[in-house]
C-alpha atoms as a PDB file:
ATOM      1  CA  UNK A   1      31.223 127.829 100.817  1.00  0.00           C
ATOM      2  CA  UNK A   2      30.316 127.587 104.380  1.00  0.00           C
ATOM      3  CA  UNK A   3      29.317 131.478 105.878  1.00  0.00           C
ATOM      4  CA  UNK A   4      28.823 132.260 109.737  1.00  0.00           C
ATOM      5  CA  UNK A   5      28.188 135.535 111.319  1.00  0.00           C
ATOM      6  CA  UNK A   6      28.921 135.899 114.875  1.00  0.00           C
ATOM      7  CA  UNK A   7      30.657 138.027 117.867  1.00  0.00           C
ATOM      8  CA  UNK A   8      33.931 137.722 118.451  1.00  0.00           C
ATOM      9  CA  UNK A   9      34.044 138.014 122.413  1.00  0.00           C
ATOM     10  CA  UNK A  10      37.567 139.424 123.271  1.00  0.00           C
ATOM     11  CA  UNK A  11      38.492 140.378 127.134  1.00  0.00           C
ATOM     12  CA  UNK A  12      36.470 142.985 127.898  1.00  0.00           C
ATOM     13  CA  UNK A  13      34.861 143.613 124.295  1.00  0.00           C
ATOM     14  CA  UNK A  14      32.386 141.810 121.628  1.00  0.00           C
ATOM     15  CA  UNK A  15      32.569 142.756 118.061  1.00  0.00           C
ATOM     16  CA  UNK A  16      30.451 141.669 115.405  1.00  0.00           C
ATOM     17  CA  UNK A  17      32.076 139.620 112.329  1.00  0.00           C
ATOM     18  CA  UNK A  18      31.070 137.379 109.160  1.00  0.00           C
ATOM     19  CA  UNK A  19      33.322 134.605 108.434  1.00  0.00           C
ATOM     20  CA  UNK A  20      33.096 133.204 104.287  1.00  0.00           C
ATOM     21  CA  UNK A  21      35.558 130.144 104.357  1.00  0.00           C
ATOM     22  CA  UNK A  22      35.349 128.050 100.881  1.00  0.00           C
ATOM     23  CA  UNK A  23      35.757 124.510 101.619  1.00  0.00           C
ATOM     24  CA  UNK A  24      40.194 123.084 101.590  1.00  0.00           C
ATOM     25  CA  UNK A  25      40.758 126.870 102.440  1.00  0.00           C
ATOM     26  CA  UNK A  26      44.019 128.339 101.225  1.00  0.00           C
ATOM     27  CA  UNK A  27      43.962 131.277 104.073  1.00  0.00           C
ATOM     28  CA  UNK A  28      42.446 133.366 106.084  1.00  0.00           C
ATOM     29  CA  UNK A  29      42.486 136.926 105.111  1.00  0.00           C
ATOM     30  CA  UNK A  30      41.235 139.503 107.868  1.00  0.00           C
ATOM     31  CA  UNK A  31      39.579 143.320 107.239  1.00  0.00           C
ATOM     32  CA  UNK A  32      40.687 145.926 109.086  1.00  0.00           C
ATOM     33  CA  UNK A  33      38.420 148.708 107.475  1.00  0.00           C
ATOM     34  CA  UNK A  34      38.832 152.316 107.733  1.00  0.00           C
ATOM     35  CA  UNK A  35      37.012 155.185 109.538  1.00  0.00           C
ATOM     36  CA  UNK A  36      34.122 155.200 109.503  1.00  0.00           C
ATOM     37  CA  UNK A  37      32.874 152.251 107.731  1.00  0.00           C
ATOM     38  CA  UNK A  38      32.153 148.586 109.078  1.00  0.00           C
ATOM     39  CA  UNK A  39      32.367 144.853 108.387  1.00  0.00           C
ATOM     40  CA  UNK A  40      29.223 145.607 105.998  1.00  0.00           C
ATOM     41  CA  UNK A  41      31.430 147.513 103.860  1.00  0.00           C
ATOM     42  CA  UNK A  42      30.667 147.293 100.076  1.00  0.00           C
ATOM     43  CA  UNK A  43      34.191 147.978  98.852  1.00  0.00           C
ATOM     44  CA  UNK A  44      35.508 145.227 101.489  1.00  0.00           C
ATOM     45  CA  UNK A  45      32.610 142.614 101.120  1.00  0.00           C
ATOM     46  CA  UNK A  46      33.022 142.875  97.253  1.00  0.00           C
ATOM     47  CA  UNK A  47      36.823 142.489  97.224  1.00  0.00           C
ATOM     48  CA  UNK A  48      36.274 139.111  99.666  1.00  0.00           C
ATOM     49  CA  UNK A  49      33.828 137.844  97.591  1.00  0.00           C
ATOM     50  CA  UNK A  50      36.504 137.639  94.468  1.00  0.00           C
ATOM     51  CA  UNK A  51      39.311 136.222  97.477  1.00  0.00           C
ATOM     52  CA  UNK A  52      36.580 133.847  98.070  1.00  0.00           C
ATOM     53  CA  UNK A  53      35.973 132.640  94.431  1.00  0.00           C
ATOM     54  CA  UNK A  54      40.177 132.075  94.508  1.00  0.00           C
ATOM     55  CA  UNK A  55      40.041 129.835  97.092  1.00  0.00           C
ATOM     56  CA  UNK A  56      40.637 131.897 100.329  1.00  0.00           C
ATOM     57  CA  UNK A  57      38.638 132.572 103.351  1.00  0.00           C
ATOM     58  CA  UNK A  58      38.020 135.917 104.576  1.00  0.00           C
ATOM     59  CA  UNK A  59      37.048 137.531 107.836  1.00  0.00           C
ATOM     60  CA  UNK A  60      35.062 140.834 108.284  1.00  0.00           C
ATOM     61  CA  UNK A  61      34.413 142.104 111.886  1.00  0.00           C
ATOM     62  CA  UNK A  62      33.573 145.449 113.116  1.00  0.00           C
ATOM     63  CA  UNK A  63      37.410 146.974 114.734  1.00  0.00           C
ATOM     64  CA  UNK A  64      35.014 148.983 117.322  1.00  0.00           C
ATOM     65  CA  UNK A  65      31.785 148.771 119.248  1.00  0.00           C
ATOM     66  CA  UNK A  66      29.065 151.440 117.874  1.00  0.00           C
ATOM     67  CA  UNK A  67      29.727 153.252 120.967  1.00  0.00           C
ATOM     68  CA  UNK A  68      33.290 153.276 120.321  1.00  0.00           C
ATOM     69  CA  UNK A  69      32.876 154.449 116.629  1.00  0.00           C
ATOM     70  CA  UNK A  70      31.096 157.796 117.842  1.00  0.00           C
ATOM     71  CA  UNK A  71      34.372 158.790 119.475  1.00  0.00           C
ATOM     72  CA  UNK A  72      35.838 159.999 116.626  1.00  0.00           C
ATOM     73  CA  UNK A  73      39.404 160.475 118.010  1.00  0.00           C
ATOM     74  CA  UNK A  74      39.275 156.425 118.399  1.00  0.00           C
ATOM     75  CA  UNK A  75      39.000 156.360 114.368  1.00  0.00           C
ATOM     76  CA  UNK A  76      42.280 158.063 114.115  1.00  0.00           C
ATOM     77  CA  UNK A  77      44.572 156.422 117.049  1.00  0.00           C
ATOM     78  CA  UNK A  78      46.569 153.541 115.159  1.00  0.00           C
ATOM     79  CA  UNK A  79      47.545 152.202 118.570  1.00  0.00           C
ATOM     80  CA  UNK A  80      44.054 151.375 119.678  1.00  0.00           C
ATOM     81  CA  UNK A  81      43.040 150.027 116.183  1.00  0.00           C
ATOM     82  CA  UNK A  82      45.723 147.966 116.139  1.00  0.00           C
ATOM     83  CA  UNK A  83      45.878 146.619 119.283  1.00  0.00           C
ATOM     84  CA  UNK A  84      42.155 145.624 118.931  1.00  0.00           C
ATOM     85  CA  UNK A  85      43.498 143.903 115.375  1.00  0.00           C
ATOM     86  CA  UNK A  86      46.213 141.938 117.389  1.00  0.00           C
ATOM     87  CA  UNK A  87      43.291 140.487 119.849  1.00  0.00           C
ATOM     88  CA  UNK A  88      41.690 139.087 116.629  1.00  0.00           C
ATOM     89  CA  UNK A  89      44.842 136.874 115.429  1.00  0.00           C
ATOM     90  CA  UNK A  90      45.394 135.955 118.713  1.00  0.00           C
ATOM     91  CA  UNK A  91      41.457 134.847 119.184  1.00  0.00           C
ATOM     92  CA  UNK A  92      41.890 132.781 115.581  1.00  0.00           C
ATOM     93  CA  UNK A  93      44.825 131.096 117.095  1.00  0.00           C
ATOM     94  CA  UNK A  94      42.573 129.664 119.979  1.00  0.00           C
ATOM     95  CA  UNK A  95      39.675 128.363 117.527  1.00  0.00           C
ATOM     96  CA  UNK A  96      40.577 124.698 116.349  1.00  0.00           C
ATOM     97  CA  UNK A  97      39.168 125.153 113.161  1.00  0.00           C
ATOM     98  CA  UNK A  98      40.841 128.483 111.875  1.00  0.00           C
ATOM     99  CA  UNK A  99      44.967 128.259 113.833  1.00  0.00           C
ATOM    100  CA  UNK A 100      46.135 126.486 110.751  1.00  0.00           C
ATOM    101  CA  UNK A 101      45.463 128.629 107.927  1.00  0.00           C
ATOM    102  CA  UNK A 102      47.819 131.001 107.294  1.00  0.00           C
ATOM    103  CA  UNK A 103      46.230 134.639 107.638  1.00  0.00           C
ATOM    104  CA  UNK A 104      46.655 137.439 105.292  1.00  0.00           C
ATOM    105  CA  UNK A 105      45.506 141.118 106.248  1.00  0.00           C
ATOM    106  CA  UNK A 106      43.737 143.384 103.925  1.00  0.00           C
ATOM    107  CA  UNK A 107      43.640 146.958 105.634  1.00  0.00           C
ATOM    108  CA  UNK A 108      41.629 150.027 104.109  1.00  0.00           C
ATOM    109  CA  UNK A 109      42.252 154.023 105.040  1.00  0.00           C
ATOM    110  CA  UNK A 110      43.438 154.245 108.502  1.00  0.00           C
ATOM    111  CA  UNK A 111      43.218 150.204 108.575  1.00  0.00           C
ATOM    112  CA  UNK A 112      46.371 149.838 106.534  1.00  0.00           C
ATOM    113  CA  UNK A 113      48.337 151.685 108.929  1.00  0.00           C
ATOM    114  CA  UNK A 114      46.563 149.114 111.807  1.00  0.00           C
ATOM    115  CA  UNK A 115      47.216 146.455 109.571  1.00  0.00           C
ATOM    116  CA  UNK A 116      50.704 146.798 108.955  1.00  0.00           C
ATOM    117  CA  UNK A 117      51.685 147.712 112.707  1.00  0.00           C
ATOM    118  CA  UNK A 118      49.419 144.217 113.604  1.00  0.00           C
ATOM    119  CA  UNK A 119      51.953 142.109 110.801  1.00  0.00           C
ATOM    120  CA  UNK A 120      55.051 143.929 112.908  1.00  0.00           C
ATOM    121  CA  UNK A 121      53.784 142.755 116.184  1.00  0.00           C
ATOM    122  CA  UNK A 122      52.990 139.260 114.844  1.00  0.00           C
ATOM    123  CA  UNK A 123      55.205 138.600 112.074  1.00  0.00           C
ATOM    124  CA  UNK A 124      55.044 134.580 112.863  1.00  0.00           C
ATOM    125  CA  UNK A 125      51.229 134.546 112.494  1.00  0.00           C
ATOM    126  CA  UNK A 126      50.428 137.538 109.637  1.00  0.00           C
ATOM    127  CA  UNK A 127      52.116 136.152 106.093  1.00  0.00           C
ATOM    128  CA  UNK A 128      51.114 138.970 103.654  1.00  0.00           C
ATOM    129  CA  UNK A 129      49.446 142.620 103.705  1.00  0.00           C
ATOM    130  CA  UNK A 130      47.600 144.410 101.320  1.00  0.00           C
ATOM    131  CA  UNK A 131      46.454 147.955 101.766  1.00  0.00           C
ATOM    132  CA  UNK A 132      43.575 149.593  99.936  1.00  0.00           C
ATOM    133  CA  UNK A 133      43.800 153.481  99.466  1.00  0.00           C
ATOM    134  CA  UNK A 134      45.601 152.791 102.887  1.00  0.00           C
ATOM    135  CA  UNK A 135      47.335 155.231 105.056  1.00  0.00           C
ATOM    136  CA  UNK A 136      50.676 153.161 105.434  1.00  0.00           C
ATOM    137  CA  UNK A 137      52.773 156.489 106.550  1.00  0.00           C
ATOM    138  CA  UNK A 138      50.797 156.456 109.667  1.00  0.00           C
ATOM    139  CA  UNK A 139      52.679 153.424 110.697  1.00  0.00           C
ATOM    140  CA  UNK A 140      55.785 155.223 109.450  1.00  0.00           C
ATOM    141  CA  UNK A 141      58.237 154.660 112.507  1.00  0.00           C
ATOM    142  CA  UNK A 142      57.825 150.649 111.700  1.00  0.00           C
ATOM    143  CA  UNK A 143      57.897 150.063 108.526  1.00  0.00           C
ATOM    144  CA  UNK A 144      61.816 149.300 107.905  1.00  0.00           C
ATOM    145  CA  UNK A 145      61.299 146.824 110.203  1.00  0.00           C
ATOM    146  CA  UNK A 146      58.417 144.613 108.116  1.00  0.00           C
ATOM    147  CA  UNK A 147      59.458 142.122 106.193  1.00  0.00           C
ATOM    148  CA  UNK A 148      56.158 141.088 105.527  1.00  0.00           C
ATOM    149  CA  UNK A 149      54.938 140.924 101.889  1.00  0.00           C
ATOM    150  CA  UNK A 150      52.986 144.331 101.333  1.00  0.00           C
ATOM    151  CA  UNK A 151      50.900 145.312  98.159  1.00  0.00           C
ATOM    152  CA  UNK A 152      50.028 148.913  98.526  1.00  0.00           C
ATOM    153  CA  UNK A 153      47.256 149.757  95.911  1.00  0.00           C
ATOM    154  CA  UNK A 154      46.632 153.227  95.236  1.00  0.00           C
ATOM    155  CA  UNK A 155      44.140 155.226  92.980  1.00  0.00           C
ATOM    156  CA  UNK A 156      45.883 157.439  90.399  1.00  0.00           C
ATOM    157  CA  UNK A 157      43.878 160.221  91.020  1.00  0.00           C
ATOM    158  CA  UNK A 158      44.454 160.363  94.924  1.00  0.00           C
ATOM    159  CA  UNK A 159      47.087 162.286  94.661  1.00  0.00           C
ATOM    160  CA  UNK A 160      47.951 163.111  98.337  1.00  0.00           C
ATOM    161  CA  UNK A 161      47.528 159.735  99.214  1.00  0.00           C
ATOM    162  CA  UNK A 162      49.931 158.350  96.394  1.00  0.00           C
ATOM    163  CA  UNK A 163      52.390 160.418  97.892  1.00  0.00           C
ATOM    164  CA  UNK A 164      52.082 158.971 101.340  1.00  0.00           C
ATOM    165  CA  UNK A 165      51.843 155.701  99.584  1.00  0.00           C
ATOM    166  CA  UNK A 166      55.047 156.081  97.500  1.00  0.00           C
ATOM    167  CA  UNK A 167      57.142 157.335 101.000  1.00  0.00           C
ATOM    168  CA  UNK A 168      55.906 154.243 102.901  1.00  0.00           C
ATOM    169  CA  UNK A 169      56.796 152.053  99.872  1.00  0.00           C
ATOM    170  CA  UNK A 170      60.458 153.033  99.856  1.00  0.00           C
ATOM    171  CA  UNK A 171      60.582 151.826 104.166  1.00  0.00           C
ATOM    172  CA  UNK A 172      59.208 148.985 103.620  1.00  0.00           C
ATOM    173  CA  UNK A 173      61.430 145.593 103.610  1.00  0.00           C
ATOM    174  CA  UNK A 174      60.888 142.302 102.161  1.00  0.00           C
ATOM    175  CA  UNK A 175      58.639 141.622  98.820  1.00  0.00           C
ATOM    176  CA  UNK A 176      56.793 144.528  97.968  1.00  0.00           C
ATOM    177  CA  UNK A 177      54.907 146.485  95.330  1.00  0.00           C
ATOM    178  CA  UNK A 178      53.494 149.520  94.728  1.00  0.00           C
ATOM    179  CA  UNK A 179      50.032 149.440  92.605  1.00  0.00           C
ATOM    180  CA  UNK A 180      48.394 152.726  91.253  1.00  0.00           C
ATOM    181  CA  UNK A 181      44.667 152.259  89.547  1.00  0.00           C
ATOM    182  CA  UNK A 182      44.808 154.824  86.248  1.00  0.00           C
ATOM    183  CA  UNK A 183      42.441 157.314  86.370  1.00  0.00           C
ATOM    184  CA  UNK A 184      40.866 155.955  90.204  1.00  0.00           C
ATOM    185  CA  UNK A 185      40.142 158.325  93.053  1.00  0.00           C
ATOM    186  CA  UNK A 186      40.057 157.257  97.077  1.00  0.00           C
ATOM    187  CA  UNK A 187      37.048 155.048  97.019  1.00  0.00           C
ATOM    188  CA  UNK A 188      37.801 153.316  93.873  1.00  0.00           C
ATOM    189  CA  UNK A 189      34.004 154.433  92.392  1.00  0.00           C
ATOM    190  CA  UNK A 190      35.152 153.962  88.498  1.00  0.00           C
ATOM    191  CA  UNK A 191      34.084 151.928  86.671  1.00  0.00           C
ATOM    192  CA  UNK A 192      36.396 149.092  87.149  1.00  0.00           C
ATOM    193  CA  UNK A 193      38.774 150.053  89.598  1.00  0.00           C
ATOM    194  CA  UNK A 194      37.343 147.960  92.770  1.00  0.00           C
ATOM    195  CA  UNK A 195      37.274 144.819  90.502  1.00  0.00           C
ATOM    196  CA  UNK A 196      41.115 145.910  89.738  1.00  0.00           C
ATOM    197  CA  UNK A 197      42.262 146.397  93.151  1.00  0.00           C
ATOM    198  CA  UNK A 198      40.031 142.893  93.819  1.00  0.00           C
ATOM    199  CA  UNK A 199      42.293 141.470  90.942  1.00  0.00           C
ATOM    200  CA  UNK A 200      45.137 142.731  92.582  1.00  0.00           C
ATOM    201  CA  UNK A 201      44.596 141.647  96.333  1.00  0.00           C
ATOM    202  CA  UNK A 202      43.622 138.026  94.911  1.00  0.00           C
ATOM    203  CA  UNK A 203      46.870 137.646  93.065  1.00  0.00           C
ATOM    204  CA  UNK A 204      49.311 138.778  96.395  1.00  0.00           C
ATOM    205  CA  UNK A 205      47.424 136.662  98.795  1.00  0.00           C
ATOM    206  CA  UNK A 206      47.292 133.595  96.132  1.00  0.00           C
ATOM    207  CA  UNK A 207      51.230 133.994  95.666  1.00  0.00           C
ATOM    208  CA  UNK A 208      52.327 134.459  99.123  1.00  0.00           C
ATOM    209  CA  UNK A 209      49.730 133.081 101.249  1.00  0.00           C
ATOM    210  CA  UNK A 210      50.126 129.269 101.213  1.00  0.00           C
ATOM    211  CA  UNK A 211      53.745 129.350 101.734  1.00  0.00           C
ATOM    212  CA  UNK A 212      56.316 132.069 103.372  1.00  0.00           C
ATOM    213  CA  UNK A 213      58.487 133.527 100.804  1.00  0.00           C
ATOM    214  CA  UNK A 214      59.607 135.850 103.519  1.00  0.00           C
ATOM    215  CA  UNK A 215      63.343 134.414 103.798  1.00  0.00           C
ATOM    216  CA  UNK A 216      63.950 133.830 100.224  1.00  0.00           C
ATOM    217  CA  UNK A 217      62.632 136.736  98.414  1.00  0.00           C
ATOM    218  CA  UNK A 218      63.951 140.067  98.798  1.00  0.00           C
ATOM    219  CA  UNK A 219      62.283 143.796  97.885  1.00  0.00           C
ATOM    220  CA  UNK A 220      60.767 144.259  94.480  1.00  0.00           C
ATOM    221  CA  UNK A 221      61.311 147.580  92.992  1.00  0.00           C
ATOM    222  CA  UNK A 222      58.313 149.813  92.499  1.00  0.00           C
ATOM    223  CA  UNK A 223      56.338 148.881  89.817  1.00  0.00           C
ATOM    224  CA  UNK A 224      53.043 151.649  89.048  1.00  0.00           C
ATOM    225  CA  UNK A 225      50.268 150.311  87.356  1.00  0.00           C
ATOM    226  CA  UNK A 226      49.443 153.122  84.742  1.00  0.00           C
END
C-alpha cells in the first residue's frame, strides 16, 4: 500500500488530499464529503480503508479551503461543490500515474448531490457512484439523464432522507440500487452500520469499476435492505 498526502494545486486554488493506492490498483475512488466535515473524516477514511483492503485506491481531499468552509452558504451551493469536484478528475487525468484507472465517486450529505452532477458532466471519465446518507434530490433536474451506476445507501431510521433518497432513485437511469441500513440513523453511529454501508460501497465499485457495464446493463429495480 503506497500512501501520499499532498495539495492538489488547481487554477486559482490548493486543497489538501491523502491518496491510499494498493499496489495493481483496480480504481480510483474519489470523496466528495459533506458539510461540514473534511478529508479527515472518520466515516469516509474508515469506508476507504475497507475499498482499500478490496483492491481499490481511494482519494480524500478537502472540496474547500478553510476559508471557504466558514462561508456557510458555499456548503450548500451544489454548483460550486461540484464544479470544484470536476477540477479534481480533470487534475487526475493530467498525472501519469493515476489517468488510467478508472475512477469511482463516493459522495456523502450534500457531496452526493456534487457527486452525481460531477458523473453527468464527465460521464467518459466517472464509471460508478455511490452516495452515503447523500442528498441525491439536490441534483434532481439531472438525474434522468445519468446513466452512471449509482448505489444510494440510506439509514432506515433517516426517514426524511429515505424519502429524498427513494424520489431520486426512481430518476435515475442505468444500473441502480437503492440500499436502506435497518435500524441506522444519518451518520450511520450503530453498531455496524458504517461497516455495512463499507460492505456495500466495496461490492458496487468491485462490480462496476474495472469494466463499464454502462451499455449493457439496464436499471435494477429497487431493492431495500431491511
Amino acid at each position: 500500500m503506497k500512501r501520499m498526502e499532498f495539495t492538489i494545486d488547481l487554477d486559482d486554488v490548493h486543497l489538501e488530499a491523502r491518496l491510499d493506492r494498493p499496489e495493481s490498483a483496480k480504481g480510483l475512488v474519489v470523496f466528495a464529503h459533506g458539510s461540514g466535515s473534511s478529508r479527515l473524516s472518520p466515516r469516509n477514511l474508515a469506508v476507504a480503508q475497507v475499498l482499500n483492503v478490496a483492491g481499490l485506491g481511494t482519494l480524500l481531499f478537502d472540496l474547500m479551503t478553510m476559508d471557504e468552509a466558514k462561508d456557510r452558504a458555499l456548503t450548500f451551493d451544489i454548483d460550486f461543490l461540484s464544479e470544484r469536484l470536476v477540477q479534481v478528475i480533470d487534475w487526475l487525468q493530467d498525472q501519469p500515474d493515476l489517468r488510467e484507472l478508472p475512477i469511482g465517486l463516493f459522495g456523502a450529505s450534500t457531496g452526493a448531490a456534487a457527486a452525481l452532477t460531477a458523473a453527468y458532466e464527465r460521464p467518459e471519465q466517472v464509471r460508478a457512484v455511490v452516495s452515503r446518507g447523500g442528498r441525491p434530490d439536490l441534483a434532481l433536474h439531472l438525474l434522468d439523464q445519468i446513466r452512471i451506476p449509482t448505489l444510494l445507501i440510506v439509514g432506515g431510521h433517516d426517514f426524511q432522507v429515505v424519502d429524498f433518497n427513494r424520489k431520486a432513485f426512481h430518476k435515475l437511469q442505468g444500473a441502480k440500487d437503492l440500499a436502506i441500513v435497518p435500524k441506522a440513523t444519518h451518520l450511520f453511529e450503530e453498531p455496524g452500520a458504517l461497516e455495512e454501508v463499507a460492505d456495500l460501497a466495496r461490492d458496487w465499485f468491485v462490480r462496476f469499476l474495472p469494466r463499464y457495464f454502462l451499455r449493457c446493463e439496464g436499471p435494477r429495480e429497487e431493492q431495500p435492505r431491511t
